[in-house]
N, C-alpha and C. Protein backbone atom coordinates (compact mmCIF):
# COMPACT_ATOMS: atom_id res chain seq x y z
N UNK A 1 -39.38 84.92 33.79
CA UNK A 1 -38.53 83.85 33.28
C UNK A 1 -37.51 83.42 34.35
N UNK A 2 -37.16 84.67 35.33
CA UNK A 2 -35.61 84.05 36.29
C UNK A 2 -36.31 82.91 37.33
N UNK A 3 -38.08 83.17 37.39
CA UNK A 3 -38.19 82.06 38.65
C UNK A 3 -38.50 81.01 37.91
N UNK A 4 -39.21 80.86 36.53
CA UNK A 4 -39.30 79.37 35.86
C UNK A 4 -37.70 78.63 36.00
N UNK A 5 -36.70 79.43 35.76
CA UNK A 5 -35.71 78.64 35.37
C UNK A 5 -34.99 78.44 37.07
N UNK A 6 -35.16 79.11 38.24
CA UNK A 6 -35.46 78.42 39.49
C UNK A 6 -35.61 76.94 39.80
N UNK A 7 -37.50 77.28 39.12
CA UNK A 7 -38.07 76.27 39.31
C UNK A 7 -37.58 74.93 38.86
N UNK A 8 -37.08 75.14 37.56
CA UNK A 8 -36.56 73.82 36.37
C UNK A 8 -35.34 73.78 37.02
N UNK A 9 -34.40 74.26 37.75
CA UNK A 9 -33.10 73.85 38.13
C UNK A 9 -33.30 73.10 39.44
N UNK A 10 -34.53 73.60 39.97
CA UNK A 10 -34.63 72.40 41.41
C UNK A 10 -35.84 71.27 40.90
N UNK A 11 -36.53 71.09 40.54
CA UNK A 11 -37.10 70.10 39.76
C UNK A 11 -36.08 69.09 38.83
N UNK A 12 -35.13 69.82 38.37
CA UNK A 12 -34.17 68.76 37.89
C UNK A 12 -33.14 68.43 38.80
N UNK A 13 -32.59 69.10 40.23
CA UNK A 13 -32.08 68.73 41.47
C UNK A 13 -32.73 67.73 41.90
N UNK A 14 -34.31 67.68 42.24
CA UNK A 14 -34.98 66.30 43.11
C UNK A 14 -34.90 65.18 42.07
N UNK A 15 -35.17 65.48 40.79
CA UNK A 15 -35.32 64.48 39.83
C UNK A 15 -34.48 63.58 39.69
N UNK A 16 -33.49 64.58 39.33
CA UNK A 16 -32.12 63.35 39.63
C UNK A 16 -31.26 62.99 41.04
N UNK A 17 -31.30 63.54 42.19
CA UNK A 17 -31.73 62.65 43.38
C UNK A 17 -32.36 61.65 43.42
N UNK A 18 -33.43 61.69 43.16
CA UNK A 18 -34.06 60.75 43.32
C UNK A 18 -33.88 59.09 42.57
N UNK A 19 -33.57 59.87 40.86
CA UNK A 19 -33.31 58.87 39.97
C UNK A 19 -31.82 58.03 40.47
N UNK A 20 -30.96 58.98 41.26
CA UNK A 20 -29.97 58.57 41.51
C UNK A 20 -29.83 57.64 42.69
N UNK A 21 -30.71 57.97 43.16
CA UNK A 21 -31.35 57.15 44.48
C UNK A 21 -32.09 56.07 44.15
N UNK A 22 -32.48 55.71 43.42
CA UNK A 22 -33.55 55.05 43.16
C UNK A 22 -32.75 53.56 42.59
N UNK A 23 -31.62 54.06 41.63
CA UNK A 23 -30.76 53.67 40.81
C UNK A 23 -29.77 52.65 41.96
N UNK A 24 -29.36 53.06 43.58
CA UNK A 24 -28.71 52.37 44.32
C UNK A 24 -29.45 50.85 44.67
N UNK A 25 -30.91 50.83 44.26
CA UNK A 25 -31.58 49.39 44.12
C UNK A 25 -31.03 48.49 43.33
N UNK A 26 -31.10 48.76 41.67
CA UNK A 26 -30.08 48.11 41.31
C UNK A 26 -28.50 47.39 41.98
N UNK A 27 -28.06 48.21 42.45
CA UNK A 27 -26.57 47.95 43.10
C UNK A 27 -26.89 47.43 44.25
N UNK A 28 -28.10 47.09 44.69
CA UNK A 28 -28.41 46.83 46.43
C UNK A 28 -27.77 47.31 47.54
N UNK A 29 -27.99 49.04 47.03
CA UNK A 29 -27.23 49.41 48.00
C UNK A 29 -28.51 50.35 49.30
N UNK A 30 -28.50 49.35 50.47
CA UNK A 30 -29.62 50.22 51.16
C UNK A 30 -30.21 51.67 51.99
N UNK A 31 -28.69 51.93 51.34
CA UNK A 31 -28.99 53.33 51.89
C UNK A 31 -29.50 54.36 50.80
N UNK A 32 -29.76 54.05 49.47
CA UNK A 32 -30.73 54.84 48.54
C UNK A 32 -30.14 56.14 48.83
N UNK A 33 -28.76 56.30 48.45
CA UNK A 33 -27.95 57.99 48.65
C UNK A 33 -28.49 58.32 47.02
N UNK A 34 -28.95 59.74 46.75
CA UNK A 34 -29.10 59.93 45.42
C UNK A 34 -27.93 61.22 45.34
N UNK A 35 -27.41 61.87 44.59
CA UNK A 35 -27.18 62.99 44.21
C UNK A 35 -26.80 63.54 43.47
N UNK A 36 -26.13 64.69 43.14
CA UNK A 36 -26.26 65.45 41.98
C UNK A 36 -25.29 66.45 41.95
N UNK A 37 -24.68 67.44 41.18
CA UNK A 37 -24.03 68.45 41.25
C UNK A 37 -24.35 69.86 40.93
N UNK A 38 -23.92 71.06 41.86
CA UNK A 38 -24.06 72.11 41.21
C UNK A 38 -24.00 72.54 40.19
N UNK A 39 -23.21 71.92 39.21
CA UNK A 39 -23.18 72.39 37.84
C UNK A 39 -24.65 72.15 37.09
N UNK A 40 -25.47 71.54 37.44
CA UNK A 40 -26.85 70.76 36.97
C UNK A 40 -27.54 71.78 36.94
N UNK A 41 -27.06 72.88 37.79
CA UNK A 41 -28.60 73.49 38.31
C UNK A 41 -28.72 74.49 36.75
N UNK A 42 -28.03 74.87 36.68
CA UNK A 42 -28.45 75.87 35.12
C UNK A 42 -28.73 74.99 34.22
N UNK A 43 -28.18 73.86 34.28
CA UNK A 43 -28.53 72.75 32.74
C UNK A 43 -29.96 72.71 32.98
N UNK A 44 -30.08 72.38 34.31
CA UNK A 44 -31.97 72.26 34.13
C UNK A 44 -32.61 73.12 34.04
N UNK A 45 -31.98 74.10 34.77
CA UNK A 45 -32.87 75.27 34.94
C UNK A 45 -33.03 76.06 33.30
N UNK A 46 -32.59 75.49 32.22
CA UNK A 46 -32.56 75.95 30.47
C UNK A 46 -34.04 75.06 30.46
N UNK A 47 -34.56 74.18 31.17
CA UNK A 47 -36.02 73.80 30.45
C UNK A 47 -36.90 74.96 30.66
N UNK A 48 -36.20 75.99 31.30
CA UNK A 48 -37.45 77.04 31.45
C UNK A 48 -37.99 77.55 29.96
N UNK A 49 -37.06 77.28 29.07
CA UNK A 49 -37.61 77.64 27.61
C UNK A 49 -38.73 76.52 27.19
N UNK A 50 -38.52 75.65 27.60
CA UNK A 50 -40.06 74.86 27.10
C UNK A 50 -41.29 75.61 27.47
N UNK A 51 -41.31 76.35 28.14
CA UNK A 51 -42.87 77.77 28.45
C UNK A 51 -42.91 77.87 27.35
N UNK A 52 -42.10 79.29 26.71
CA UNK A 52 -42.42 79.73 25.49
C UNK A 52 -42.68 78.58 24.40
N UNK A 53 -41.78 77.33 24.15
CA UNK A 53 -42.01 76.42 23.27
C UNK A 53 -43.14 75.71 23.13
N UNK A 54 -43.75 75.34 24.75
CA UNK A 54 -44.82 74.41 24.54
C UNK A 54 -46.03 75.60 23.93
N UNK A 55 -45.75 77.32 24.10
CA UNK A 55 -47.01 77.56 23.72
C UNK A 55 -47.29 77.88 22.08
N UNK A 56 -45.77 77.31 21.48
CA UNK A 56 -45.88 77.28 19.85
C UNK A 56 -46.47 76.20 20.08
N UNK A 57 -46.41 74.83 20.52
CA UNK A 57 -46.72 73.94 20.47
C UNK A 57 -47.89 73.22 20.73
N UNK A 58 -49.21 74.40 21.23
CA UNK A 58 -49.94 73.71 22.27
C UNK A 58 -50.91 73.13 21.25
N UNK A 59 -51.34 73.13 20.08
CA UNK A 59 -51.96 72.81 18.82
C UNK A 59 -51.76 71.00 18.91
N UNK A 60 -50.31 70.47 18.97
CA UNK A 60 -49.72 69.73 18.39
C UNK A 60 -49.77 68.50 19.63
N UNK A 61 -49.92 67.73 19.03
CA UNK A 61 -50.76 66.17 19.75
C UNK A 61 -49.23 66.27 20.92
N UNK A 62 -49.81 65.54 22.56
CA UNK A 62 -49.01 65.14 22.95
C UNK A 62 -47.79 64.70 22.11
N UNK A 63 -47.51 63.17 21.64
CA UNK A 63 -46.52 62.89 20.99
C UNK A 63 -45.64 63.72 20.64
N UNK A 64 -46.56 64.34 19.68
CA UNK A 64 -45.34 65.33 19.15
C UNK A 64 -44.44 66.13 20.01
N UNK A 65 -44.92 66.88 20.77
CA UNK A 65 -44.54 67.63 21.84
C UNK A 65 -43.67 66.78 22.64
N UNK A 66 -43.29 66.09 23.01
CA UNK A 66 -43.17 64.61 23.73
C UNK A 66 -41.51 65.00 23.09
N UNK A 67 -41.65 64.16 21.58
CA UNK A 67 -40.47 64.11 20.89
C UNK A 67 -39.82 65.18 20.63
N UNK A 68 -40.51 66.31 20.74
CA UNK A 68 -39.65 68.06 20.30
C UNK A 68 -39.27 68.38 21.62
N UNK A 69 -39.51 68.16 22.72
CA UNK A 69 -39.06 68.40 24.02
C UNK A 69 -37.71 67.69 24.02
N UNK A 70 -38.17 66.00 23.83
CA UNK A 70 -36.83 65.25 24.18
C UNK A 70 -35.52 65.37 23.21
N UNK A 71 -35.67 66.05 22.01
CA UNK A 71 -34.83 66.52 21.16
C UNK A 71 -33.93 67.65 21.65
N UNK A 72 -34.93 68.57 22.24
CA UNK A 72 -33.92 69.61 22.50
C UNK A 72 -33.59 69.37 24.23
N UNK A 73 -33.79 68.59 24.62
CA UNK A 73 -32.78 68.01 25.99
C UNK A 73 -32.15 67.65 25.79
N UNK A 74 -31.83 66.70 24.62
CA UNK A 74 -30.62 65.74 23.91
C UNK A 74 -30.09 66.71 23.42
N UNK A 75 -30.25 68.11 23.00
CA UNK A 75 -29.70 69.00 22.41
C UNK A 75 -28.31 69.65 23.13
N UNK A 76 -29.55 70.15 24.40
CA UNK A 76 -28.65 70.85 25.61
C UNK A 76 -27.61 69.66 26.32
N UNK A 77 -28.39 68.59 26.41
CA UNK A 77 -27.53 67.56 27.04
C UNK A 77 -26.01 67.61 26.62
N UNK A 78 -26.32 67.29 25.44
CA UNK A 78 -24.91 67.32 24.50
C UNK A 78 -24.43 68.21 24.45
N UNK A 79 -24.74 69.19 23.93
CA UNK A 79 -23.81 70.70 24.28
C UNK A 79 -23.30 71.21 25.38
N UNK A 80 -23.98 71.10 26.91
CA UNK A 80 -23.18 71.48 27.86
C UNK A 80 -22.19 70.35 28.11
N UNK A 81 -22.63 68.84 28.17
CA UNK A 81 -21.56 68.08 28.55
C UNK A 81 -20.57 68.09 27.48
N UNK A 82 -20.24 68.51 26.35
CA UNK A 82 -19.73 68.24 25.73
C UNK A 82 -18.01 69.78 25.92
N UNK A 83 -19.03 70.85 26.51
CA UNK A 83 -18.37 71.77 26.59
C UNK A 83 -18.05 71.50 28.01
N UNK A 84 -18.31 70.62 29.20
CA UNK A 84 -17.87 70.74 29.87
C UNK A 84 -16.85 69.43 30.22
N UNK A 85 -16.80 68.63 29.36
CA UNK A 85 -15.81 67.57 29.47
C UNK A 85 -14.11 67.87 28.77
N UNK A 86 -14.48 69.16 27.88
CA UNK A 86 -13.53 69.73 27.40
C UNK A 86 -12.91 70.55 28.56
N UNK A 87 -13.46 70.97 29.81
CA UNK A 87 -12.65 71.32 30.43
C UNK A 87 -12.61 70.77 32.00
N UNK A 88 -12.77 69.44 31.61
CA UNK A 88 -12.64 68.35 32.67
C UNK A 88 -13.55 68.48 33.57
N UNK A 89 -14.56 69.04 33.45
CA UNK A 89 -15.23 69.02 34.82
C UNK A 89 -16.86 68.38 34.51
N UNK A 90 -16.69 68.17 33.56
CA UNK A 90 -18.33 67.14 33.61
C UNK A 90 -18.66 66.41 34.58
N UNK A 91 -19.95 66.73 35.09
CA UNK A 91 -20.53 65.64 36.23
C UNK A 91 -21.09 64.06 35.81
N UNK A 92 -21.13 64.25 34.76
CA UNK A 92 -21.69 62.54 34.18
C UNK A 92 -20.89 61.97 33.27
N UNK A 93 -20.43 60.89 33.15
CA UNK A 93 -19.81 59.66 32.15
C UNK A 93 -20.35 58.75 31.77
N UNK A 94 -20.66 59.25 30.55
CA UNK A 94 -21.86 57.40 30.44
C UNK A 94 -20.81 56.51 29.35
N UNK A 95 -19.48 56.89 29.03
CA UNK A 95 -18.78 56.13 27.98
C UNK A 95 -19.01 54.65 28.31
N UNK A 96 -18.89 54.08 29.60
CA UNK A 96 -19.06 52.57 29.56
C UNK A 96 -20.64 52.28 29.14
N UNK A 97 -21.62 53.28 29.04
CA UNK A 97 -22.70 52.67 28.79
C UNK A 97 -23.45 52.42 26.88
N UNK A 98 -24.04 51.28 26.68
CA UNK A 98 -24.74 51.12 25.58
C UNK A 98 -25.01 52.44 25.21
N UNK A 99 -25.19 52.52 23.58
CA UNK A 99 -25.96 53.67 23.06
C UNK A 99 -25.67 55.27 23.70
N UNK A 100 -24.44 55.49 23.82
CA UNK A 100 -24.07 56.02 24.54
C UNK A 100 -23.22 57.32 23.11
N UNK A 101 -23.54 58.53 23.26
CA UNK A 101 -22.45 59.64 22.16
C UNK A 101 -21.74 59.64 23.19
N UNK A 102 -20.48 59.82 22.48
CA UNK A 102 -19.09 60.58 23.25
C UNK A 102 -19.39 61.05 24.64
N UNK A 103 -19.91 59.95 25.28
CA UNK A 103 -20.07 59.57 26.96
C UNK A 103 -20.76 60.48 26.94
N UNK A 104 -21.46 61.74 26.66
CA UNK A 104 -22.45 62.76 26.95
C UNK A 104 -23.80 62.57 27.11
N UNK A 105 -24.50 61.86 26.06
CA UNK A 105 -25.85 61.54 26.18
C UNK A 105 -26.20 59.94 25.54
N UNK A 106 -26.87 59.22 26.30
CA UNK A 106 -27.39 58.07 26.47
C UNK A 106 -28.19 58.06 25.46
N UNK A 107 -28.56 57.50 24.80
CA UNK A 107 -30.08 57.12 23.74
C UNK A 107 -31.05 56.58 24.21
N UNK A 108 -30.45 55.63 25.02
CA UNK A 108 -31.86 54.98 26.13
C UNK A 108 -32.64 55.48 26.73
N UNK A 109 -32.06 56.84 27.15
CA UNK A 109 -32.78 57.30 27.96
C UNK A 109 -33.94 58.43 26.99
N UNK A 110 -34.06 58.20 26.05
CA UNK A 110 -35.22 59.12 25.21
C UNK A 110 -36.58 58.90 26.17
N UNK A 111 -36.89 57.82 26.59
CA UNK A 111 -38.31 57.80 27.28
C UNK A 111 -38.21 58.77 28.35
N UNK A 112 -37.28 58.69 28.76
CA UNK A 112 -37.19 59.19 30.48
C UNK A 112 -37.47 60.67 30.35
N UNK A 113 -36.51 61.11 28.84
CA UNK A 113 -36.83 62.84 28.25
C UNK A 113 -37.88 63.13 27.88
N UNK A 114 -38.41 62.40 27.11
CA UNK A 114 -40.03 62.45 26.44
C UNK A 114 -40.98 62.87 27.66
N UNK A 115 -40.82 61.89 28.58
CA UNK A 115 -41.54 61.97 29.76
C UNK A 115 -41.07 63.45 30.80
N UNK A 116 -39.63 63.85 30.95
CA UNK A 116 -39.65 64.73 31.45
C UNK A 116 -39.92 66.24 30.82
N UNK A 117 -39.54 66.41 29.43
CA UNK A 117 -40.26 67.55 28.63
C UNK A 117 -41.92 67.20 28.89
N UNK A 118 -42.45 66.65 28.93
CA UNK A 118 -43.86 66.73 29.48
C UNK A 118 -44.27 67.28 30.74
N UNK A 119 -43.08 66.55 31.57
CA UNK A 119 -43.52 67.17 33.05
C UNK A 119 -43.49 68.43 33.55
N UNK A 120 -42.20 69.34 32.67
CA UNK A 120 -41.45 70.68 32.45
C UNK A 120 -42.40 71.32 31.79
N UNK A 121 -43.49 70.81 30.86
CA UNK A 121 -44.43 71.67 30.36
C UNK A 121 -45.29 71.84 31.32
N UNK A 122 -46.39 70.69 31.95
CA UNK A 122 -47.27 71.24 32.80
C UNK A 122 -46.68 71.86 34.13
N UNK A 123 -46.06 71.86 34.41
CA UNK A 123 -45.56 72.37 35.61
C UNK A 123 -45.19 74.18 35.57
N UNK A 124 -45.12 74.15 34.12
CA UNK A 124 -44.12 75.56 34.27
C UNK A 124 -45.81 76.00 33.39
N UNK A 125 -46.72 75.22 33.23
CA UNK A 125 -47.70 75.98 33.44
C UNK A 125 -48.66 76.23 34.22
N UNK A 126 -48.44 76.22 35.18
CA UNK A 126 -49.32 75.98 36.26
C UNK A 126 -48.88 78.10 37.14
């Protein structure tokens, strides 16, 4: 379990690099800087529990799996940022954004989770 959750803390390091990078297009900014914070690395590195979950799950149609993944990212999402804005040090603010809880977790972004609890499954089975 200590190297899955390794694995899921640097998989969610490039991920959001990248997304963060990717994101400076919008802003036209050409130097495509992405990055991220140390505090991230354990938040991601908690998808290492989707192992054990996806193998309650392996019965159950993509979709489903899809939506029970992105639930409990929205889960953790919210709970660490929520415990960590209480003591000022949260790395993300989404209050100016749409669809947005108590600046912690976005709603929009359900596809992006759906899609990454998928990716966190095959990967951490491999």
């Amino acid at each position: 379990m200590r190297l899955k959750f390794i694995q899921c803390g640097m998989y969610g390091w490039c991920m959001e690099v990248l997304w963060t990078g990717l994101n400076s297009l919008i802003h036209h900014d050409p130097k495509l800087m992405g990055f991220s914070s140390l505090r991230m690395f354990p938040i991601y590195g908690m998808a290492a529990f989707i192992s054990p979950l996806s193998s309650c799950l392996k019965k159950c149609r993509t979709f489903t799996r899809g939506i029970i993944y992105m639930i409990c990212i929205f889960m953790v999402e919210y709970t660490s940022g929520t415990y960590l804005k209480k003591r000022g040090c949260c790395p993300w603010d989404y209050s100016d954004a749409p669809l947005q809880v108590n600046g912690v977790i976005r709603l929009d972004y359900a596809p992006l989770w759906f899609l990454t609890g998928l990716f966190y499954e095959k990967r951490l089975k491999q």
